[in-house]
ModelCIF file with pLDDT and N, C-alpha, C, O atoms, coordinates in Angstrom:
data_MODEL
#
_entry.id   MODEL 
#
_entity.id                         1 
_entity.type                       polymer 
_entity.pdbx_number_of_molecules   1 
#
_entity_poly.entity_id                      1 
_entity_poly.type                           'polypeptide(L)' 
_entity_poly.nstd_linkage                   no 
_entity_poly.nstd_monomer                   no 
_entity_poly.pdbx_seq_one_letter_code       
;(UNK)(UNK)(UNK)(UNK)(UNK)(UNK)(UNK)(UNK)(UNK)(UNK)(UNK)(UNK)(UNK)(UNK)(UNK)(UNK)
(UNK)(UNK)(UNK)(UNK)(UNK)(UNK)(UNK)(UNK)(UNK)(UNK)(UNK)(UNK)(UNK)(UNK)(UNK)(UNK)
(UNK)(UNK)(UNK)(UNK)(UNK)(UNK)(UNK)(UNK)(UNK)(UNK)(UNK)(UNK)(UNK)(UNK)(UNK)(UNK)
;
_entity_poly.pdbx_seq_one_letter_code_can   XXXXXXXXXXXXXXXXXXXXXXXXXXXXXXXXXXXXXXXXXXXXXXXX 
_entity_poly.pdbx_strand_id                 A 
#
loop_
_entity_poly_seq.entity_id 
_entity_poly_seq.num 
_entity_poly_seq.mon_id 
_entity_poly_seq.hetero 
1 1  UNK n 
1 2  UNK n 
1 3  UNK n 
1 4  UNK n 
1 5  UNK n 
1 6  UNK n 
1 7  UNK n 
1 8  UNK n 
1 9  UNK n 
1 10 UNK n 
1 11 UNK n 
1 12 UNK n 
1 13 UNK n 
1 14 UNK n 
1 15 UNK n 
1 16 UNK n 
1 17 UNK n 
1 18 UNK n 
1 19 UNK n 
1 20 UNK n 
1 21 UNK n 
1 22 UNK n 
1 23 UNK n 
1 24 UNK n 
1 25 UNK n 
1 26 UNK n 
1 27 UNK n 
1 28 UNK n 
1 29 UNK n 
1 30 UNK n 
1 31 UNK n 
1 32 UNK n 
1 33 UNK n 
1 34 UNK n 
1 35 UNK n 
1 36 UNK n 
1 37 UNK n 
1 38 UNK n 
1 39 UNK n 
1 40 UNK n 
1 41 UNK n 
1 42 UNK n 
1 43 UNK n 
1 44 UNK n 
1 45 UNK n 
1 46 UNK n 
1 47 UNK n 
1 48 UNK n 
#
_struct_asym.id          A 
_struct_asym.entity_id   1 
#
loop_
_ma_qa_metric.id 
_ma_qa_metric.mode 
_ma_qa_metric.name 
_ma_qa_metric.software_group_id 
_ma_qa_metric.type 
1 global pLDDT . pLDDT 
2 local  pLDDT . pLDDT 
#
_ma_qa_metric_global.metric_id      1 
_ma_qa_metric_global.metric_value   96.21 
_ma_qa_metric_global.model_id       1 
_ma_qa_metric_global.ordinal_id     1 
#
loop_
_ma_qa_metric_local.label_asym_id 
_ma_qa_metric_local.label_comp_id 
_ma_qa_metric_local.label_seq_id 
_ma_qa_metric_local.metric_id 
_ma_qa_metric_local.metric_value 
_ma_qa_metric_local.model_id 
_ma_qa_metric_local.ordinal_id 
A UNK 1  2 94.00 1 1  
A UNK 2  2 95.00 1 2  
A UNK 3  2 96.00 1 3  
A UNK 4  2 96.00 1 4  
A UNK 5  2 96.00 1 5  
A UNK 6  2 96.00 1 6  
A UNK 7  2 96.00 1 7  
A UNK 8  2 97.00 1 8  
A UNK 9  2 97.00 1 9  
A UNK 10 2 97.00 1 10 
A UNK 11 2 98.00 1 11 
A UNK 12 2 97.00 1 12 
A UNK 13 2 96.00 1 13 
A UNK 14 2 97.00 1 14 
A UNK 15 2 98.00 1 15 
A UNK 16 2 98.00 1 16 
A UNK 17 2 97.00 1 17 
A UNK 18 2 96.00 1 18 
A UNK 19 2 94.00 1 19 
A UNK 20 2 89.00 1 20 
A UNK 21 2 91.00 1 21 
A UNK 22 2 92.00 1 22 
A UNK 23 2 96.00 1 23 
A UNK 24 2 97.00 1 24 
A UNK 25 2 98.00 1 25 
A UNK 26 2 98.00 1 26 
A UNK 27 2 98.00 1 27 
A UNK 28 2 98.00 1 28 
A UNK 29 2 98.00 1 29 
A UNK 30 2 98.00 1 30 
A UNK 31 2 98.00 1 31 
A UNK 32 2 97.00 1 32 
A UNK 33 2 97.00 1 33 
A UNK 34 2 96.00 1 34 
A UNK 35 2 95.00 1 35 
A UNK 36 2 93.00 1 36 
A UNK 37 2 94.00 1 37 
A UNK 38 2 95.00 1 38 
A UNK 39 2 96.00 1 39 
A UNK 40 2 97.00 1 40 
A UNK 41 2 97.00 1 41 
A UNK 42 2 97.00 1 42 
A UNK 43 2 97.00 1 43 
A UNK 44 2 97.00 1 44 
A UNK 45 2 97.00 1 45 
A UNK 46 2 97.00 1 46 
A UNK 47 2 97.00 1 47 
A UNK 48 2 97.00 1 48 
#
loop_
_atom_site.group_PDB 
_atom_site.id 
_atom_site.type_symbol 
_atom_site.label_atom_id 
_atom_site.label_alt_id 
_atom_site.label_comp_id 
_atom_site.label_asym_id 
_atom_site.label_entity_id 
_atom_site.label_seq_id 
_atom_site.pdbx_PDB_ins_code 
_atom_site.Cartn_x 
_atom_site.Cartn_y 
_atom_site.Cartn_z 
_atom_site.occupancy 
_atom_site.B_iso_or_equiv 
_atom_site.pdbx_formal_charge 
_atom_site.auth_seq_id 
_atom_site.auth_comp_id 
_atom_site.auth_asym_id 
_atom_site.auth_atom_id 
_atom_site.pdbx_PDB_model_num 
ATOM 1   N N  . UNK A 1 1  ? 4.142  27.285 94.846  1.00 94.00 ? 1  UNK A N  1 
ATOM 2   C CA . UNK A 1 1  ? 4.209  27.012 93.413  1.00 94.00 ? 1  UNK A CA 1 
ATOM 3   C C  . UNK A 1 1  ? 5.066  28.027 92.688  1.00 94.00 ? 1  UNK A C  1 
ATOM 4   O O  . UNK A 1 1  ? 6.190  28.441 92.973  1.00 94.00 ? 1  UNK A O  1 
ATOM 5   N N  . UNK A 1 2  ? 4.095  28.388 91.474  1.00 95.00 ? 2  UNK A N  1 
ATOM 6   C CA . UNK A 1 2  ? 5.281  29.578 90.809  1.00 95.00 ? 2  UNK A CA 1 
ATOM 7   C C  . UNK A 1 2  ? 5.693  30.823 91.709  1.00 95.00 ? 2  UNK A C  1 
ATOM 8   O O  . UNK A 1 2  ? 5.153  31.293 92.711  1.00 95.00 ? 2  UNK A O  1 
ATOM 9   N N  . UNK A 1 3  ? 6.706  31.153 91.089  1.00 96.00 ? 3  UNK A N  1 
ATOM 10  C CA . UNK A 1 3  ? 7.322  32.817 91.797  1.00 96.00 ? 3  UNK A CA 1 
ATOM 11  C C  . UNK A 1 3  ? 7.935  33.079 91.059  1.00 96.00 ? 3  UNK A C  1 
ATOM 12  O O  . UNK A 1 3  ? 8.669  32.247 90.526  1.00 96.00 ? 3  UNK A O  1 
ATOM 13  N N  . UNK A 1 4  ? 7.903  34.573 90.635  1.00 96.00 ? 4  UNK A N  1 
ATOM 14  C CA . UNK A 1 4  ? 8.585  34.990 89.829  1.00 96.00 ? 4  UNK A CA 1 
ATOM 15  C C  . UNK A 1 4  ? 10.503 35.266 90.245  1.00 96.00 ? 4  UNK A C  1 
ATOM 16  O O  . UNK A 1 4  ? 10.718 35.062 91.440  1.00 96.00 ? 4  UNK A O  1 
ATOM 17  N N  . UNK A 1 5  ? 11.556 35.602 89.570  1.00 96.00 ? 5  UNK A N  1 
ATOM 18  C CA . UNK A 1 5  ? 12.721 35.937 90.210  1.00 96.00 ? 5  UNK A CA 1 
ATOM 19  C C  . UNK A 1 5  ? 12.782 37.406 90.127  1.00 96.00 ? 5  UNK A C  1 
ATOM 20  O O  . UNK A 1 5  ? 12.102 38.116 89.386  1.00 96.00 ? 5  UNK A O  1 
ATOM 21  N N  . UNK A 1 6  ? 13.690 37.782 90.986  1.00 96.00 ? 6  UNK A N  1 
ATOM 22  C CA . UNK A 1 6  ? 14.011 38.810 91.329  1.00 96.00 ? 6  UNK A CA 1 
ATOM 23  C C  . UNK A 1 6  ? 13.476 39.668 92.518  1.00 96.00 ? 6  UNK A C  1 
ATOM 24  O O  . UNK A 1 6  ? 13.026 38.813 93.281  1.00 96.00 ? 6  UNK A O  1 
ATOM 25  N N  . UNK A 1 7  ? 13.251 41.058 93.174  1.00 96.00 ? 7  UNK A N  1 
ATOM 26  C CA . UNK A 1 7  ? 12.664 41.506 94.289  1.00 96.00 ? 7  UNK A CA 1 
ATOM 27  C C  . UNK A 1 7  ? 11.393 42.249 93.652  1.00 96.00 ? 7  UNK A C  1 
ATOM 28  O O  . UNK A 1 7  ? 11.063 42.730 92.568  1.00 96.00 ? 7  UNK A O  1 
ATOM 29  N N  . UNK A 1 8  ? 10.759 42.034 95.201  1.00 97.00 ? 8  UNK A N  1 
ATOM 30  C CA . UNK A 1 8  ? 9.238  42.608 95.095  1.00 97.00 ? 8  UNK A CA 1 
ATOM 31  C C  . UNK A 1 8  ? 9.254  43.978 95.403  1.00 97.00 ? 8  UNK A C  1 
ATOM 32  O O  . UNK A 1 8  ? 10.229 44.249 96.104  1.00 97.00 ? 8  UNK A O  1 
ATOM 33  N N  . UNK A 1 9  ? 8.264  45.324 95.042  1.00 97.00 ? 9  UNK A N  1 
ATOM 34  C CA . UNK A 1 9  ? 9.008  46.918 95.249  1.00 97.00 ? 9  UNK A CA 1 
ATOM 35  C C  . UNK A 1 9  ? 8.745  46.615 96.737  1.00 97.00 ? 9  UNK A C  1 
ATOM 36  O O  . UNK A 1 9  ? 8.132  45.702 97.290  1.00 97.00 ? 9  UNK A O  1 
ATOM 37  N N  . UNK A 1 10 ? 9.505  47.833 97.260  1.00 97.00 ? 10 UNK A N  1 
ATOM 38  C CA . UNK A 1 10 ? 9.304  48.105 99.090  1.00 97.00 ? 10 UNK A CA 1 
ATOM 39  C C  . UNK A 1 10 ? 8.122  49.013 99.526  1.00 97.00 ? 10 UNK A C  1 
ATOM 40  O O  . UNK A 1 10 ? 8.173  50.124 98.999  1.00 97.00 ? 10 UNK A O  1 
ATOM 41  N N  . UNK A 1 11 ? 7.397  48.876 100.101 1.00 98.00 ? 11 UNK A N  1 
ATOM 42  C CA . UNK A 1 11 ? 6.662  50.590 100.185 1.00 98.00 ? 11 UNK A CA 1 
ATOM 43  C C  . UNK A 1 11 ? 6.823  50.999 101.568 1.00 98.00 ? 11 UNK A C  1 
ATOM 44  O O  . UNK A 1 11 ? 7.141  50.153 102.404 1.00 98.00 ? 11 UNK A O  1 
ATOM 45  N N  . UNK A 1 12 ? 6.648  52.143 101.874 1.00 97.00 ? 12 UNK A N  1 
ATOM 46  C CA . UNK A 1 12 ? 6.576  53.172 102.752 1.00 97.00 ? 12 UNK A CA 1 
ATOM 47  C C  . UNK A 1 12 ? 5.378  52.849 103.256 1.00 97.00 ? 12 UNK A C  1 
ATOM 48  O O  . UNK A 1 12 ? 4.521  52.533 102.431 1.00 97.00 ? 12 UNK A O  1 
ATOM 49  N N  . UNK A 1 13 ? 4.976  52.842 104.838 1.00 96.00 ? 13 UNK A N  1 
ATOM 50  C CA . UNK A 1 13 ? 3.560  53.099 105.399 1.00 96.00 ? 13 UNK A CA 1 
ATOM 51  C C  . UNK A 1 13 ? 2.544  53.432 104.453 1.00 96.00 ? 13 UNK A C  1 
ATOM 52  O O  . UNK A 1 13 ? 1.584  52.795 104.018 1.00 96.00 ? 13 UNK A O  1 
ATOM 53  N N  . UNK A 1 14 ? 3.087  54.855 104.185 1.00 97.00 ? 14 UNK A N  1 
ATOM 54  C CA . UNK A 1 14 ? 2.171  55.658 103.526 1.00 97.00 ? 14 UNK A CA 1 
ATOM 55  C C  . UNK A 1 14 ? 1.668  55.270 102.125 1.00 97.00 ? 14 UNK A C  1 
ATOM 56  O O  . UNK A 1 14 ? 0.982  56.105 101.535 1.00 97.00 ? 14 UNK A O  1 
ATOM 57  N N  . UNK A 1 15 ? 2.020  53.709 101.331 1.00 98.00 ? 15 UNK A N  1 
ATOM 58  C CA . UNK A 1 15 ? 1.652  53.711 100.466 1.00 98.00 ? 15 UNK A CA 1 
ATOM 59  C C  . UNK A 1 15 ? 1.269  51.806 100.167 1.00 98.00 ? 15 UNK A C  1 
ATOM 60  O O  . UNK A 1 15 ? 1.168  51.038 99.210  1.00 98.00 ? 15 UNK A O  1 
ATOM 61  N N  . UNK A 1 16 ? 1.162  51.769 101.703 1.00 98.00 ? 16 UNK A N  1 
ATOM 62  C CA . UNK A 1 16 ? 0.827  50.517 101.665 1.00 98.00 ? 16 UNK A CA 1 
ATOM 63  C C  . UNK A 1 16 ? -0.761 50.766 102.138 1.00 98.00 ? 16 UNK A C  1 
ATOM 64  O O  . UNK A 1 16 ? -1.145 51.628 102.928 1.00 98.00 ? 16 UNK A O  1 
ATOM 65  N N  . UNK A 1 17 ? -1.788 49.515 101.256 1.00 97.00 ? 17 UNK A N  1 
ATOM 66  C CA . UNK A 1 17 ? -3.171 49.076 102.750 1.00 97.00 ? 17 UNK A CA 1 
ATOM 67  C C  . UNK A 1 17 ? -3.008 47.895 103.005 1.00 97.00 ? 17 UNK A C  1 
ATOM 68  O O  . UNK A 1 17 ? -3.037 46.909 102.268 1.00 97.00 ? 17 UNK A O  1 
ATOM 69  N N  . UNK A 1 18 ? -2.746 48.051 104.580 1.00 96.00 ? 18 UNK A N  1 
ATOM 70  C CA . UNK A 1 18 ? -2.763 46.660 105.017 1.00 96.00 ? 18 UNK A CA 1 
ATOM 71  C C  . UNK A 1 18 ? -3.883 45.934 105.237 1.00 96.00 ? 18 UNK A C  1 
ATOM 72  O O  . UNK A 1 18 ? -4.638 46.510 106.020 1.00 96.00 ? 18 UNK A O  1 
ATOM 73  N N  . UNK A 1 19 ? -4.319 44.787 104.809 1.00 94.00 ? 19 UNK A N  1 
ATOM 74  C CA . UNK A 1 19 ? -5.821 43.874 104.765 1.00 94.00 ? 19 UNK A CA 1 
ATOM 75  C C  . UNK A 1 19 ? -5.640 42.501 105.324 1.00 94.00 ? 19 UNK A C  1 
ATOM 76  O O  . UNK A 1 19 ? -6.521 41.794 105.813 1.00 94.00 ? 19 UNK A O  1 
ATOM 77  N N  . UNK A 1 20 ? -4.491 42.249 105.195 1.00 89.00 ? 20 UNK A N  1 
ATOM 78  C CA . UNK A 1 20 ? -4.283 41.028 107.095 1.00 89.00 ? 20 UNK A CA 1 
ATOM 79  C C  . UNK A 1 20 ? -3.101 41.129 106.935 1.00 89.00 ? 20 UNK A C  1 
ATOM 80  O O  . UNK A 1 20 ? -2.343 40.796 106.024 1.00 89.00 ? 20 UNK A O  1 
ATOM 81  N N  . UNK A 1 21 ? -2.942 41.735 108.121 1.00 91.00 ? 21 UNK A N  1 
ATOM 82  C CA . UNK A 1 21 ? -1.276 41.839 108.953 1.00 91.00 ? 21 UNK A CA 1 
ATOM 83  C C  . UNK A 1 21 ? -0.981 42.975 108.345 1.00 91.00 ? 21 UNK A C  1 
ATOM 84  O O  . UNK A 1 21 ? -1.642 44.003 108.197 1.00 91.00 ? 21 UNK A O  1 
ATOM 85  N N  . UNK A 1 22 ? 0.568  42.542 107.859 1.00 92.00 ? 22 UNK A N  1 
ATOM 86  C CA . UNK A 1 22 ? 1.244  43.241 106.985 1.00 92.00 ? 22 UNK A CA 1 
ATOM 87  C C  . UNK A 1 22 ? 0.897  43.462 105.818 1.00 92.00 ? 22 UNK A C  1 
ATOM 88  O O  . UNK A 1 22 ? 1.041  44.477 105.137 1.00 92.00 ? 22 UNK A O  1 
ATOM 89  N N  . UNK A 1 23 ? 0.174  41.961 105.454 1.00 96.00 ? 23 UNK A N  1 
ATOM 90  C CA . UNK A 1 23 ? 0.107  41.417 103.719 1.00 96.00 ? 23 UNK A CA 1 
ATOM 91  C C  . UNK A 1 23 ? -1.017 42.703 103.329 1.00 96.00 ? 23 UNK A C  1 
ATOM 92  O O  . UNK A 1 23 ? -1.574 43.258 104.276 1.00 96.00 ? 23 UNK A O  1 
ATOM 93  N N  . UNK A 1 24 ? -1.306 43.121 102.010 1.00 97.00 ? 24 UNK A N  1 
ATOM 94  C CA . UNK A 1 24 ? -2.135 43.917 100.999 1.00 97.00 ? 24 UNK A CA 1 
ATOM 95  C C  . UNK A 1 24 ? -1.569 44.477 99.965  1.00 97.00 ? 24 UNK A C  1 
ATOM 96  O O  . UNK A 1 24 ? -0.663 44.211 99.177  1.00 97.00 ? 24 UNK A O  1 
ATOM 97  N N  . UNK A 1 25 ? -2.561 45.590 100.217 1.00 98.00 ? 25 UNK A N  1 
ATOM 98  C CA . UNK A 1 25 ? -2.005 46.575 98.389  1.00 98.00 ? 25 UNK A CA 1 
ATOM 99  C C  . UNK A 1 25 ? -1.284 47.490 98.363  1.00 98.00 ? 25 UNK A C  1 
ATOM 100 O O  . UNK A 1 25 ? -1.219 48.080 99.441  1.00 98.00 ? 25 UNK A O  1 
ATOM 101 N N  . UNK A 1 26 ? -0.496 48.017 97.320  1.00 98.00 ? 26 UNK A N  1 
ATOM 102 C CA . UNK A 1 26 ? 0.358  49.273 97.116  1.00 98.00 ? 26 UNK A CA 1 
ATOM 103 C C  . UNK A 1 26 ? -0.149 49.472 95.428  1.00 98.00 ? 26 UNK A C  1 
ATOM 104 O O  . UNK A 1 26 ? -0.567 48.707 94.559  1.00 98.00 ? 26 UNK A O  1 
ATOM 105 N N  . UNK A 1 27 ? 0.137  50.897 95.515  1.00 98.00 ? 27 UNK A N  1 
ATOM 106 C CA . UNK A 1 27 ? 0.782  51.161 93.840  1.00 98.00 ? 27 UNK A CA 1 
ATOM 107 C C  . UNK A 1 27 ? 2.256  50.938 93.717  1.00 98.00 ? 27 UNK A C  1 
ATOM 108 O O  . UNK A 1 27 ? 3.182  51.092 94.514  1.00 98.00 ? 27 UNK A O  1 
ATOM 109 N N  . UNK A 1 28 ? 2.176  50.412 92.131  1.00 98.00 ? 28 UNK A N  1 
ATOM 110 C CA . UNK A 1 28 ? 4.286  50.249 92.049  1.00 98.00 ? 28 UNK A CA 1 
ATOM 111 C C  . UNK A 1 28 ? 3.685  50.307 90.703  1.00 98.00 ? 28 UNK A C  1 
ATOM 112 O O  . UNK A 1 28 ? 2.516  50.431 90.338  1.00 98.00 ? 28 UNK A O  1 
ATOM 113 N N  . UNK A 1 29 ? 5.126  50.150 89.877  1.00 98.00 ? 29 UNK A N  1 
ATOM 114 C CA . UNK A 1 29 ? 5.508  50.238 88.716  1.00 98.00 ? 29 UNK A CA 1 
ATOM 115 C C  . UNK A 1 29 ? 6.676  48.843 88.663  1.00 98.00 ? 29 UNK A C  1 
ATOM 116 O O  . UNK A 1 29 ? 7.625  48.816 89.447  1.00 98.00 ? 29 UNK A O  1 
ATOM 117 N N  . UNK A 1 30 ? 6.463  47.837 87.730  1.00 98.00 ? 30 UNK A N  1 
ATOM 118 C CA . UNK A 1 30 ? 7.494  47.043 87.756  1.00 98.00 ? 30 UNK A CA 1 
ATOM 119 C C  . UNK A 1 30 ? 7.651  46.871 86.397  1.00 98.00 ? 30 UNK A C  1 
ATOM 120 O O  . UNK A 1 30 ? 6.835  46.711 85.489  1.00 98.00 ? 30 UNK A O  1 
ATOM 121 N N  . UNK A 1 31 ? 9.421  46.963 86.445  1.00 98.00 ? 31 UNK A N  1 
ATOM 122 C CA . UNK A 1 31 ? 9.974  46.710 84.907  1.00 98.00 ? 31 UNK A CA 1 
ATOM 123 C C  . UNK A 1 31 ? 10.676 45.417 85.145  1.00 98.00 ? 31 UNK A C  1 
ATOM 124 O O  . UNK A 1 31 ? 11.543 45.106 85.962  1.00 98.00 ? 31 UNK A O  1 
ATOM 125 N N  . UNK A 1 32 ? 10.121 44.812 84.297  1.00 97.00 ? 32 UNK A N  1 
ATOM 126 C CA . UNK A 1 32 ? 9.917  43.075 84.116  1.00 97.00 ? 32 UNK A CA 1 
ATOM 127 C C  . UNK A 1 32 ? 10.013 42.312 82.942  1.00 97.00 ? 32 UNK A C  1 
ATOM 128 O O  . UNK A 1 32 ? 9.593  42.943 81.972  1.00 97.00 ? 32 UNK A O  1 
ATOM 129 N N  . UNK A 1 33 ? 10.610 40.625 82.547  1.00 97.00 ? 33 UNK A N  1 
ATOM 130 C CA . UNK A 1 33 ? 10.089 40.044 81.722  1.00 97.00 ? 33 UNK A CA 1 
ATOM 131 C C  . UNK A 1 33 ? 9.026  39.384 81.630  1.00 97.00 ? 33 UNK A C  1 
ATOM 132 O O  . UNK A 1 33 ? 9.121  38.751 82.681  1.00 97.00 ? 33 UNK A O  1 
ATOM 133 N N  . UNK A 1 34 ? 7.839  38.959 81.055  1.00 96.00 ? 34 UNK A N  1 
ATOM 134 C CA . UNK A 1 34 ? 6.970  38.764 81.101  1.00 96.00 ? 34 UNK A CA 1 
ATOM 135 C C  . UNK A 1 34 ? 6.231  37.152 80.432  1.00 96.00 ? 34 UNK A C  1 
ATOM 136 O O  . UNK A 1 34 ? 7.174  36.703 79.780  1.00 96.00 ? 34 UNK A O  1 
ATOM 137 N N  . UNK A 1 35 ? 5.628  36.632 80.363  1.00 95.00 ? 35 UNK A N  1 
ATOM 138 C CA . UNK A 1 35 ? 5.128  35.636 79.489  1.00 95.00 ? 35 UNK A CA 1 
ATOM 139 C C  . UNK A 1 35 ? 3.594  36.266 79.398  1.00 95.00 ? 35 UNK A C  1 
ATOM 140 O O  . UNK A 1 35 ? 2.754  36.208 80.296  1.00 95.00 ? 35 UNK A O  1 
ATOM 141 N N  . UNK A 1 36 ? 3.447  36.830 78.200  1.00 93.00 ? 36 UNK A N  1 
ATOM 142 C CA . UNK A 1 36 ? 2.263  37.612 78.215  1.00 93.00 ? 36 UNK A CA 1 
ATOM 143 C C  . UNK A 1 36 ? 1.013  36.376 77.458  1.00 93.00 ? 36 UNK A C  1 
ATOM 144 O O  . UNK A 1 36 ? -0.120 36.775 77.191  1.00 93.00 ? 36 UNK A O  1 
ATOM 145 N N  . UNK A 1 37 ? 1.442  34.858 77.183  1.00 94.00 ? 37 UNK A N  1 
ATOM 146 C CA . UNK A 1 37 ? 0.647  34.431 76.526  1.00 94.00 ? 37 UNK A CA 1 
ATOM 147 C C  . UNK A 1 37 ? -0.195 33.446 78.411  1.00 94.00 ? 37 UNK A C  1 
ATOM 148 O O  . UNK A 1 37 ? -1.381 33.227 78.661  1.00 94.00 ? 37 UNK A O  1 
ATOM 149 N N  . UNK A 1 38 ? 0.997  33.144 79.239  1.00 95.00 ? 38 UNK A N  1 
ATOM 150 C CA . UNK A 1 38 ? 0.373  32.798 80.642  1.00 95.00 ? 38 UNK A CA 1 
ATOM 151 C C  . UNK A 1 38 ? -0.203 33.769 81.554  1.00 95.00 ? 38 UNK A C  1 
ATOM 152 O O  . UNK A 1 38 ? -1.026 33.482 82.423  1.00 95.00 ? 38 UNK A O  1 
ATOM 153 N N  . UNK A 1 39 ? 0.350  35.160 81.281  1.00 96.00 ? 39 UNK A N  1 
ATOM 154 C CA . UNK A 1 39 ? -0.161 36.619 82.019  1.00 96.00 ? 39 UNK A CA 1 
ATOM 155 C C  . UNK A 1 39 ? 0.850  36.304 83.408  1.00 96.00 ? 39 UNK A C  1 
ATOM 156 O O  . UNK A 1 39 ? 0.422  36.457 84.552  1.00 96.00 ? 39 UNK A O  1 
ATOM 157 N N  . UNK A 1 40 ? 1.849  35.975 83.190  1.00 97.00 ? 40 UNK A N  1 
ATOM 158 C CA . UNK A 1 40 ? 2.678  35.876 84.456  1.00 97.00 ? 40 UNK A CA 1 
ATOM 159 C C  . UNK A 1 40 ? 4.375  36.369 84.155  1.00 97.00 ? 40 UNK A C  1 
ATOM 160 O O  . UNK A 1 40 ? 5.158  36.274 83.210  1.00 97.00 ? 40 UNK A O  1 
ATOM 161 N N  . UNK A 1 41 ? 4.413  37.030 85.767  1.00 97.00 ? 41 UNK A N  1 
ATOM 162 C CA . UNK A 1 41 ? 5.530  38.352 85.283  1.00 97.00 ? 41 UNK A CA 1 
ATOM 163 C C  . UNK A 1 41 ? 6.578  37.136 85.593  1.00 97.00 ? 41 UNK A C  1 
ATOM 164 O O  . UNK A 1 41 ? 6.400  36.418 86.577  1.00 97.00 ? 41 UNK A O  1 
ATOM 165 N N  . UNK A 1 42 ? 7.697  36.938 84.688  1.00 97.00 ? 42 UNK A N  1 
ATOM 166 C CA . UNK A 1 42 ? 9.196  35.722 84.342  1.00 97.00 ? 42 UNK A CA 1 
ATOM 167 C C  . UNK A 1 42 ? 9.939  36.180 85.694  1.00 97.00 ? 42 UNK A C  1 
ATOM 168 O O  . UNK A 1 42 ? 10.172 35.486 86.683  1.00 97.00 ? 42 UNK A O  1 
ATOM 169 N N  . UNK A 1 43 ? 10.306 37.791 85.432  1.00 97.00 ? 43 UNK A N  1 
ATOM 170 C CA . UNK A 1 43 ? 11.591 37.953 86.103  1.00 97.00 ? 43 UNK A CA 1 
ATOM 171 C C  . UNK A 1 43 ? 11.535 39.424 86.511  1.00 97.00 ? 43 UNK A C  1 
ATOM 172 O O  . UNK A 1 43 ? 11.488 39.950 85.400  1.00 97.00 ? 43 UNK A O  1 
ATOM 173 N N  . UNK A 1 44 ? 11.510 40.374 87.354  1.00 97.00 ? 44 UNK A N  1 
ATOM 174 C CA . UNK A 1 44 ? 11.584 41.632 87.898  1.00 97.00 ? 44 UNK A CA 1 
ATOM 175 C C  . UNK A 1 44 ? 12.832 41.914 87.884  1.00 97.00 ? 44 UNK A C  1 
ATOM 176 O O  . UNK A 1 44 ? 13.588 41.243 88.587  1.00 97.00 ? 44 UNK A O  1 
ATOM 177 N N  . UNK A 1 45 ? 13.198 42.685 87.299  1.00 97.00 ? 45 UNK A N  1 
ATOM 178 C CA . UNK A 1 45 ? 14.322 43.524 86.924  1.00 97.00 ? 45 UNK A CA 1 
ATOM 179 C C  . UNK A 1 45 ? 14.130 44.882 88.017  1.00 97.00 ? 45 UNK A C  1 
ATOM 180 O O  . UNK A 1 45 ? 15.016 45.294 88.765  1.00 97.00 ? 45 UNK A O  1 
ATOM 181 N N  . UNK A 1 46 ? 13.379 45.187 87.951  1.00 97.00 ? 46 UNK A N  1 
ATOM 182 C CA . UNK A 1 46 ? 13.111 46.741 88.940  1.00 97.00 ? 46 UNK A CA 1 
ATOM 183 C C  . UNK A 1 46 ? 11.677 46.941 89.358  1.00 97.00 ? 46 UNK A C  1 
ATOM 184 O O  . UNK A 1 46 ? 10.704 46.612 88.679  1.00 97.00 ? 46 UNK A O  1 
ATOM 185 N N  . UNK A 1 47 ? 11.638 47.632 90.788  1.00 97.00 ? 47 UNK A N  1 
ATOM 186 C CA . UNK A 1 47 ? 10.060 47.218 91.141  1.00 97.00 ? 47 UNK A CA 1 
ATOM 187 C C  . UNK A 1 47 ? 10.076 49.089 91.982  1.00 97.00 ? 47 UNK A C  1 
ATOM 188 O O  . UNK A 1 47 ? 10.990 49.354 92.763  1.00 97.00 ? 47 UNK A O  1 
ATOM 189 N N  . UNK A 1 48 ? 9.266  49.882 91.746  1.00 97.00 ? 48 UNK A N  1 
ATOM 190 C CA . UNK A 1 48 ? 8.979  50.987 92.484  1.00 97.00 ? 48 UNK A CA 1 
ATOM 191 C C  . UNK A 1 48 ? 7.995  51.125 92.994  1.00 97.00 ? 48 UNK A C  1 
ATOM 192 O O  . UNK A 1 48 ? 7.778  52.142 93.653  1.00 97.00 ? 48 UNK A O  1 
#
């Protein structure tokens, strides 16, 4: 279904938890457009 455009951040081992497979959590920071009235990020401009 939806997806936002642009790239998702990368992480390092060290700042990933993996919870099946590869797939889970990180911390990042993403500078983005937004539709804050659906709560869904438009377009990623930059992802850390």
């Amino acid at each position: 279904g939806y997806e936002a455009q642009g790239d998702w951040p990368q992480f390092k081992d060290s700042q990933w938890v993996p919870v099946n497979g590869s797939h889970g959590y990180g911390c990042a920071c993403i500078k983005a457009v937004v539709n804050a009235k659906k709560m869904q990020i438009v377009s990623i401009i930059s992802g850390n």
